[in-house]
C-alpha atoms as a PDB file:
ATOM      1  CA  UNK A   1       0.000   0.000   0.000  1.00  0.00           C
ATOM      2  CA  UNK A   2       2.493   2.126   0.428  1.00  0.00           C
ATOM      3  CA  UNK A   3       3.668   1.996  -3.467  1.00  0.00           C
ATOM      4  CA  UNK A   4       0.135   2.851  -4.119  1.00  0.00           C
ATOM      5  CA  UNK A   5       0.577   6.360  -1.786  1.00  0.00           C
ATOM      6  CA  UNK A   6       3.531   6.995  -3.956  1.00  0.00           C
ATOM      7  CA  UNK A   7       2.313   5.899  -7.212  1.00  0.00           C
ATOM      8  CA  UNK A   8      -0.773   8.026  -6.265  1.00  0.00           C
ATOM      9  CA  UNK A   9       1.780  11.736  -5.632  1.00  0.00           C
ATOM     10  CA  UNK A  10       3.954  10.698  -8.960  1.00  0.00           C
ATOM     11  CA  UNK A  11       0.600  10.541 -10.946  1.00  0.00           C
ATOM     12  CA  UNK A  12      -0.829  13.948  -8.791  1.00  0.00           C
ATOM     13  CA  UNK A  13      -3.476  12.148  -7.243  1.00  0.00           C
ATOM     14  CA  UNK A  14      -4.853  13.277  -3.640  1.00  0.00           C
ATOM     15  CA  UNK A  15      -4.789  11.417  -1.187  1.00  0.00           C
ATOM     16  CA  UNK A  16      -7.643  11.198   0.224  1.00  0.00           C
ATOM     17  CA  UNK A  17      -9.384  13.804  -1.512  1.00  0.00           C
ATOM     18  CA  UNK A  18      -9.149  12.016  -4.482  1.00  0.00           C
ATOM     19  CA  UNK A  19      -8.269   8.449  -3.647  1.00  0.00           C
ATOM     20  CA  UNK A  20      -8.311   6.850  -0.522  1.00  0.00           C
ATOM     21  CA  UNK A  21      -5.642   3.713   0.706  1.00  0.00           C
ATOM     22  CA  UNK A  22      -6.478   1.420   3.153  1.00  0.00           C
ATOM     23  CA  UNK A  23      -3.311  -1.586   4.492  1.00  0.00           C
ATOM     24  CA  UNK A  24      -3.821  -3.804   6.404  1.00  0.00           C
ATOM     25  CA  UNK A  25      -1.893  -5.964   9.746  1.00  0.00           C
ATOM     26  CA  UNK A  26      -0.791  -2.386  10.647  1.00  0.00           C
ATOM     27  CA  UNK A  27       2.846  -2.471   9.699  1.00  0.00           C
ATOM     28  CA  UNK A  28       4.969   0.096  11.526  1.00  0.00           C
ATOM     29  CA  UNK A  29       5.832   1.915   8.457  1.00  0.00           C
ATOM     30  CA  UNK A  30       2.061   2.802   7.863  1.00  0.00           C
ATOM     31  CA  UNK A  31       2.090   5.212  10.504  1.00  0.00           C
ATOM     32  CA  UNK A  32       5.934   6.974   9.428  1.00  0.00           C
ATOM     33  CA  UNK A  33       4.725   8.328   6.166  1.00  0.00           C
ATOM     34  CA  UNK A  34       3.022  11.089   4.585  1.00  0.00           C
ATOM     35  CA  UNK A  35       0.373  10.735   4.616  1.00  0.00           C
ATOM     36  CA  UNK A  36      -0.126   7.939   7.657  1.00  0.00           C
ATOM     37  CA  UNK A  37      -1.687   5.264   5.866  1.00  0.00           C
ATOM     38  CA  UNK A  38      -4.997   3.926   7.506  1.00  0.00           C
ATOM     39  CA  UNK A  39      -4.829   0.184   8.235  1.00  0.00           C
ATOM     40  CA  UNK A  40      -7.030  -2.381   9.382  1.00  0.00           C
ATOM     41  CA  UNK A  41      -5.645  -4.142  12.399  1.00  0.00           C
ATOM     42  CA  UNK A  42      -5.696  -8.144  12.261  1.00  0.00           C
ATOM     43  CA  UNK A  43      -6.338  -9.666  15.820  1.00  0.00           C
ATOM     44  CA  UNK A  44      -3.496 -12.375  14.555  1.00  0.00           C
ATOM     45  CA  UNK A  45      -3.725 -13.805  18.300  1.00  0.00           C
ATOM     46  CA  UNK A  46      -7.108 -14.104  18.743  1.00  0.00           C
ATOM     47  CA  UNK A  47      -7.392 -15.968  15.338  1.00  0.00           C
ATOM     48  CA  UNK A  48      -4.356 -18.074  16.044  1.00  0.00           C
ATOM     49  CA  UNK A  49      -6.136 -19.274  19.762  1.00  0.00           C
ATOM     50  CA  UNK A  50      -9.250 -20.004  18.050  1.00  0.00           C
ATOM     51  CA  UNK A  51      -7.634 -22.208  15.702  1.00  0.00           C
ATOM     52  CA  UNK A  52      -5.804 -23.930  17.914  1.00  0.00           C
ATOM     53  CA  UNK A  53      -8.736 -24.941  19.696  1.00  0.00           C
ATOM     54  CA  UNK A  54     -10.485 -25.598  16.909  1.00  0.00           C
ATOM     55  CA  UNK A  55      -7.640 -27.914  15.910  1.00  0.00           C
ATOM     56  CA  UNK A  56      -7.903 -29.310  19.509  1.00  0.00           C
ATOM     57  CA  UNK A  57     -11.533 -30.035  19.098  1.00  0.00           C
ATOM     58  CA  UNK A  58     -11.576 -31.515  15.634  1.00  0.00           C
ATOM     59  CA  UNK A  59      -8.184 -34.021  17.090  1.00  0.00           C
ATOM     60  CA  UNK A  60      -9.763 -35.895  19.985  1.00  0.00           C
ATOM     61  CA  UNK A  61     -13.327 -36.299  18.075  1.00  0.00           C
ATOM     62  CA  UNK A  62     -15.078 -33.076  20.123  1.00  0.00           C
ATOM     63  CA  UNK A  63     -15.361 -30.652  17.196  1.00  0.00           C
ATOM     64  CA  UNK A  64     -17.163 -30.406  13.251  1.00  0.00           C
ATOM     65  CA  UNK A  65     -16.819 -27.444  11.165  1.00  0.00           C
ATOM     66  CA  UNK A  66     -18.055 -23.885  12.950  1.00  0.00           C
ATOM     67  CA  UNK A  67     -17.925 -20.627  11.705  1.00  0.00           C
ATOM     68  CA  UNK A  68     -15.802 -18.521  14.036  1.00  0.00           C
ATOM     69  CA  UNK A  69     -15.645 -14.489  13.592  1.00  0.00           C
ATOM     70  CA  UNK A  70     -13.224 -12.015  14.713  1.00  0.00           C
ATOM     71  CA  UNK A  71     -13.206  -8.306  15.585  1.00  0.00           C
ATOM     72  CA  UNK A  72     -11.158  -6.480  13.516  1.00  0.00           C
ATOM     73  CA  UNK A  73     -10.341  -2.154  14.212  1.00  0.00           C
ATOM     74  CA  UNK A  74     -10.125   0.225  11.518  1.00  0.00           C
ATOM     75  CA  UNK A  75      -7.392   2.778  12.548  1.00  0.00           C
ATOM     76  CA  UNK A  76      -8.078   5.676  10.599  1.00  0.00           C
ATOM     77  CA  UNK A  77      -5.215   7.908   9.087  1.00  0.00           C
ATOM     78  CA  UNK A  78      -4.664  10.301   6.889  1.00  0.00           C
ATOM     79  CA  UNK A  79      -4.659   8.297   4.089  1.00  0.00           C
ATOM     80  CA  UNK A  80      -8.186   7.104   3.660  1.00  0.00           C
END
């Protein structure tokens, strides 16, 4: 995403007047440059626990196919 912010200036595109760009897993880089990218946050441990147990579950005969749903943030910046 952050080739896109730059792609966007070269080609005089405004950002976000113009164009808005959204990352995602919140990268520390998103927030060091101009403008601060906005980024949807990925709750990587959360998802990773419910897995496991999941995985747990489905091993010793417990567990069948569920839907499981995670809350993800928006962190708004500049960019979007």
């Amino acid at each position: 995403m952050i080739g896109t912010l730059d792609l966007a200036r070269a080609r005089g595109l405004d950002v976000p007047g113009r164009l808005a760009v959204t990352g995602y897993d919140d990268i520390d880089a998103a927030s060091m440059i101009s403008p601060a990218l906005a980024t949807v946050v990925d709750p990587a441990r959360e998802i990773g626990r419910s897995v496991a147990r999941l995985l747990i579950a489905r091993l010793d005969g417990t567990g069948g196919a569920r839907e499981v749903v995670s809350t993800h943030r928006l962190l708004r910046h500049a960019s979007a």
